[in-house]
Protein backbone atom coordinates (compact mmCIF):
# COMPACT_ATOMS: atom_id res chain seq x y z
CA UNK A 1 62.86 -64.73 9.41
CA UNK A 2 64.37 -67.58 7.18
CA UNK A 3 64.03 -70.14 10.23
CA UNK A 4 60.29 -68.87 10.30
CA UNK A 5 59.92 -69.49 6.96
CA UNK A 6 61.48 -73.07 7.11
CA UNK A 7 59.05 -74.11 10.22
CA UNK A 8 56.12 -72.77 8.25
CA UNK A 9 57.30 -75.07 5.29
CA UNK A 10 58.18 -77.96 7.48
CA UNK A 11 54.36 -77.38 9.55
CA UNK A 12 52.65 -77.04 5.80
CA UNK A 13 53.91 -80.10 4.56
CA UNK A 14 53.26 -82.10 7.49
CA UNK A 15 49.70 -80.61 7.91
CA UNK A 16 49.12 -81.47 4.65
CA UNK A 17 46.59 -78.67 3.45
CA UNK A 18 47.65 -79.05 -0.14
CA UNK A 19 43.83 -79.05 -0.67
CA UNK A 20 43.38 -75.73 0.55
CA UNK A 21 46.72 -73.61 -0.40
CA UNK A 22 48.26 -75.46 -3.42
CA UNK A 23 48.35 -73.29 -6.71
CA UNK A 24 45.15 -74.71 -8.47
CA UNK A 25 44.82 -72.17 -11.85
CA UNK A 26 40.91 -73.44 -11.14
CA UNK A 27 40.26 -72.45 -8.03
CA UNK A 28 42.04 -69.28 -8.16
CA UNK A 29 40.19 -68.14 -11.20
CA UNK A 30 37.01 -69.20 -8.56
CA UNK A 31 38.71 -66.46 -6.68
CA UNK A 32 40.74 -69.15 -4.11
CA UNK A 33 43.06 -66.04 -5.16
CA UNK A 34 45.54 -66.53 -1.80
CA UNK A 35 47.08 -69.81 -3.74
CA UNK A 36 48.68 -67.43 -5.81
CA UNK A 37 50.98 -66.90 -2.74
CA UNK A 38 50.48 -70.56 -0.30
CA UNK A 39 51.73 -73.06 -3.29
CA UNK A 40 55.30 -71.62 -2.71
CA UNK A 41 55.09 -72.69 0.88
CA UNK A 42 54.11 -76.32 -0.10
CA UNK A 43 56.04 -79.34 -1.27
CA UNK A 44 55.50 -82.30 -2.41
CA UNK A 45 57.51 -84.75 -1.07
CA UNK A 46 60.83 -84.68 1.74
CA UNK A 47 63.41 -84.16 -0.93
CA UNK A 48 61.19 -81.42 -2.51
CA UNK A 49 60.94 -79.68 0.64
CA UNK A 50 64.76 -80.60 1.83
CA UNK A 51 65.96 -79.08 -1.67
CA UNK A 52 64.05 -76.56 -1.56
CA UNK A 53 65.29 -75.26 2.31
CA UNK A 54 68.48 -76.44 1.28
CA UNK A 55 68.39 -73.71 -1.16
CA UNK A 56 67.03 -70.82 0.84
CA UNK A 57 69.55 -71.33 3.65
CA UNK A 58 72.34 -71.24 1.08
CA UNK A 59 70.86 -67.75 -0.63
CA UNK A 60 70.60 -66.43 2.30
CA UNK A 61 74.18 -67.04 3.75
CA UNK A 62 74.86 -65.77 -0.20
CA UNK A 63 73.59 -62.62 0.30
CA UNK A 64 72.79 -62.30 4.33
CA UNK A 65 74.30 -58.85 4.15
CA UNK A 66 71.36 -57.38 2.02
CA UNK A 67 68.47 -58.38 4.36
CA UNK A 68 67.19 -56.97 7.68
CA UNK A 69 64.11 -58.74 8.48
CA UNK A 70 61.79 -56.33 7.54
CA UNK A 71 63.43 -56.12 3.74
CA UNK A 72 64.07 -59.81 3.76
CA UNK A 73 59.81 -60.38 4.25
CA UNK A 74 59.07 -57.94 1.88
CA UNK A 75 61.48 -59.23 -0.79
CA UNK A 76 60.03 -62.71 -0.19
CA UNK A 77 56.35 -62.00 0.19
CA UNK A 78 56.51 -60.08 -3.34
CA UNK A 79 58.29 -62.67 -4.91
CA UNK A 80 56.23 -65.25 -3.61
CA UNK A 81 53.20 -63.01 -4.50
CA UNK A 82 54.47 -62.01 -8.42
CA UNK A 83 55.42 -65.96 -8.29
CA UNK A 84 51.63 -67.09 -8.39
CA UNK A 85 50.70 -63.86 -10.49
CA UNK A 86 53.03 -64.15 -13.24
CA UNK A 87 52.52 -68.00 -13.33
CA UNK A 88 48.87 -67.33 -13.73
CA UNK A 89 48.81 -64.63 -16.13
CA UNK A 90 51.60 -66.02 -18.23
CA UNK A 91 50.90 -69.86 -18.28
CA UNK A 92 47.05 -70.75 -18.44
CA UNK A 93 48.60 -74.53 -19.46
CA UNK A 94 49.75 -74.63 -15.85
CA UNK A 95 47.26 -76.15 -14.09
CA UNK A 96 49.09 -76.81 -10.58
CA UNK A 97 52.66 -75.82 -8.82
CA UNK A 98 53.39 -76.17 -5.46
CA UNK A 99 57.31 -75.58 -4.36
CA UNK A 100 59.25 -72.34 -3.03
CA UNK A 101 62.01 -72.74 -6.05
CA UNK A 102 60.39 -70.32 -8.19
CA UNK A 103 61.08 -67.61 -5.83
CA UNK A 104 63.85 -69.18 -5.18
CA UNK A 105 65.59 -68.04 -8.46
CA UNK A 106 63.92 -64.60 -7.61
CA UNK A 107 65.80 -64.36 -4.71
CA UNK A 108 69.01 -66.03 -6.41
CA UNK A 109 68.46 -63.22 -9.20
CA UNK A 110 67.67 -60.26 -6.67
CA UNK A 111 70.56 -61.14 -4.96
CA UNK A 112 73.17 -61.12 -7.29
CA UNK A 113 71.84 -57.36 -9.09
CA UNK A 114 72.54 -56.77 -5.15
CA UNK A 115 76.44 -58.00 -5.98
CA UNK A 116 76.15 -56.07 -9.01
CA UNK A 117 75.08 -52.91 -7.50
CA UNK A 118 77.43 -52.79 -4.95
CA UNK A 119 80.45 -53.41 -7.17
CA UNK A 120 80.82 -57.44 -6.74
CA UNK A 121 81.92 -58.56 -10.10
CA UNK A 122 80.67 -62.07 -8.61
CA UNK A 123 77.72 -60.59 -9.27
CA UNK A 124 77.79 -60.73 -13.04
CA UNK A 125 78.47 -64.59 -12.95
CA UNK A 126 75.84 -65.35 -10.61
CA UNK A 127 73.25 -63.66 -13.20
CA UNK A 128 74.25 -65.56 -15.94
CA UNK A 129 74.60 -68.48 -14.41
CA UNK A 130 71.39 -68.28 -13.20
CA UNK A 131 69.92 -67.26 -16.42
CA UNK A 132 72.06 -69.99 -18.72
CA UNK A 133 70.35 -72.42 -16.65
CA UNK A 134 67.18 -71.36 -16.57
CA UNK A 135 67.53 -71.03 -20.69
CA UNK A 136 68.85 -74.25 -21.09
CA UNK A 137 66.02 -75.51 -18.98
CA UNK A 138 63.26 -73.46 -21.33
CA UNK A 139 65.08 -75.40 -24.32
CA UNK A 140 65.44 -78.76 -22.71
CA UNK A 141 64.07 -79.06 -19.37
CA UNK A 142 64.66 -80.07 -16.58
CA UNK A 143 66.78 -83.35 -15.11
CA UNK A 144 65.37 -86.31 -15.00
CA UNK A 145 66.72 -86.84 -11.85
CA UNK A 146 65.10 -84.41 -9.89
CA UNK A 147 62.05 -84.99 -11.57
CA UNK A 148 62.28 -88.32 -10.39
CA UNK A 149 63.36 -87.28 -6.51
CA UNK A 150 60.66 -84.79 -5.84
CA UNK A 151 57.87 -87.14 -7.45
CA UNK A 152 56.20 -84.35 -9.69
CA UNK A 153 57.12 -82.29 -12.81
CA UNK A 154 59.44 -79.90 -12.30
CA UNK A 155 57.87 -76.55 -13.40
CA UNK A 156 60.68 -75.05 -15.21
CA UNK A 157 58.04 -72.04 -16.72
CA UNK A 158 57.97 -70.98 -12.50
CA UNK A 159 62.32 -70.92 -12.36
CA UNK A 160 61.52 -68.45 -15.54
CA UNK A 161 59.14 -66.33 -13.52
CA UNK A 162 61.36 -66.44 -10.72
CA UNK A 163 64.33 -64.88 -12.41
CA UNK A 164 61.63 -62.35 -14.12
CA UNK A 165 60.09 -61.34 -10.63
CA UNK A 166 63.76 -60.72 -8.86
CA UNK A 167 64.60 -58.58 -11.52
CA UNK A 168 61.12 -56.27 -11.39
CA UNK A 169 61.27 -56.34 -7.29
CA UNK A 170 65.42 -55.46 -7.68
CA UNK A 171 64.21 -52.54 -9.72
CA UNK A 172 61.19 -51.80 -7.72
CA UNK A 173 63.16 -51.57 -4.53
CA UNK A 174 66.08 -49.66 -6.12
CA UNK A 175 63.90 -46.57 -7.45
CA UNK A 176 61.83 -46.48 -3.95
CA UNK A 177 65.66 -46.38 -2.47
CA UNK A 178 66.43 -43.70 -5.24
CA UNK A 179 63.54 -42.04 -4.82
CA UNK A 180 63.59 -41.90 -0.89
CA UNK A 181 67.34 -40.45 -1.12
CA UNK A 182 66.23 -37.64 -3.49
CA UNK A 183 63.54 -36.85 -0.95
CA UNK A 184 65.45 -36.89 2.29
CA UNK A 185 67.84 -34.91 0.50
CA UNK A 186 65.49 -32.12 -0.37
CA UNK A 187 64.36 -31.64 3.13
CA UNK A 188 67.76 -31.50 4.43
């Protein structure tokens, strides 16, 4: 699924629909309201989408062991999905984002609660690494550097989200997994 995910990246940003699937806060509130989901697929320059792959490969080989393919799509469609939403709901100053690390830290954060779960004390420091630097980039942003390499602003406010919506989908999946046990259990 990940290599599906990277050719649809790779396809988008050479196709160049940013036109038609970028986040635009405008034309979603026109009711454009699959942007909400498409920005995260689009990039905006090589080493924006090169970083941005770089990143998913390396979560993945993270944390292969917690994804089948059907999981893995539903992890990454809702984060992708709660991406946009919270982005929209929580941000109206946010006018356009396109750029998969958002979910990204979603996945990052999902990931290590996974670590946590299953007794990995790694887990523990990959959560607050991931949430000192998302702080320190709510108090003073992000590098100039990669500002600089991927030719746009980097939307810090969507790394926020990000960590937000892997913790709510985390949760989300653990009580349906709770729930589900309590249920097979009874009709045992």
């Amino acid at each position: 699924m990940i290599a599906v995910i990277s050719l649809i990246a790779i396809a988008l940003y050479f196709v160049n629909l940013e036109s038609l699937l970028a986040y635009r806060r405008d034309d979603i509130g026109l009711g454009e309201y699959w942007r909400l989901f498409t920005g995260n697929l689009l990039h905006t320059n090589n080493w924006h989408l090169v970083m941005n792959l770089a990143g998913l490969w390396v979560i993945m080989l993270l944390h292969q062991q917690y994804y089948r393919s059907v999981s893995f799509t539903f992890i990454f469609v809702a984060l992708c999905w709660l991406q946009g939403i919270g982005l929209y709901l929580f941000y109206p100053g946010l006018l356009g984002y396109v750029g998969l690390s958002g979910m990204l830290h979603g996945l990052f954060t999902y990931g290590a609660l996974k670590d946590i779960s299953v007794g990995m004390r790694s887990g523990y420091l990959l959560l607050i690494g991931v949430i000192v630097k998302v702080g320190y980039e709510q108090w003073f942003g992000a590098s100039e550097q990669v500002t600089e390499m991927i030719g746009a602003r980097v939307a810090t406010e969507a790394h926020l989200i990000g960590v937000i919506t892997g913790i709510i989908v985390f949760t989300c999946v653990k009580l349906y997994q709770t729930f589900s046990n309590k249920a097979h259990k009874k009709a045992e």
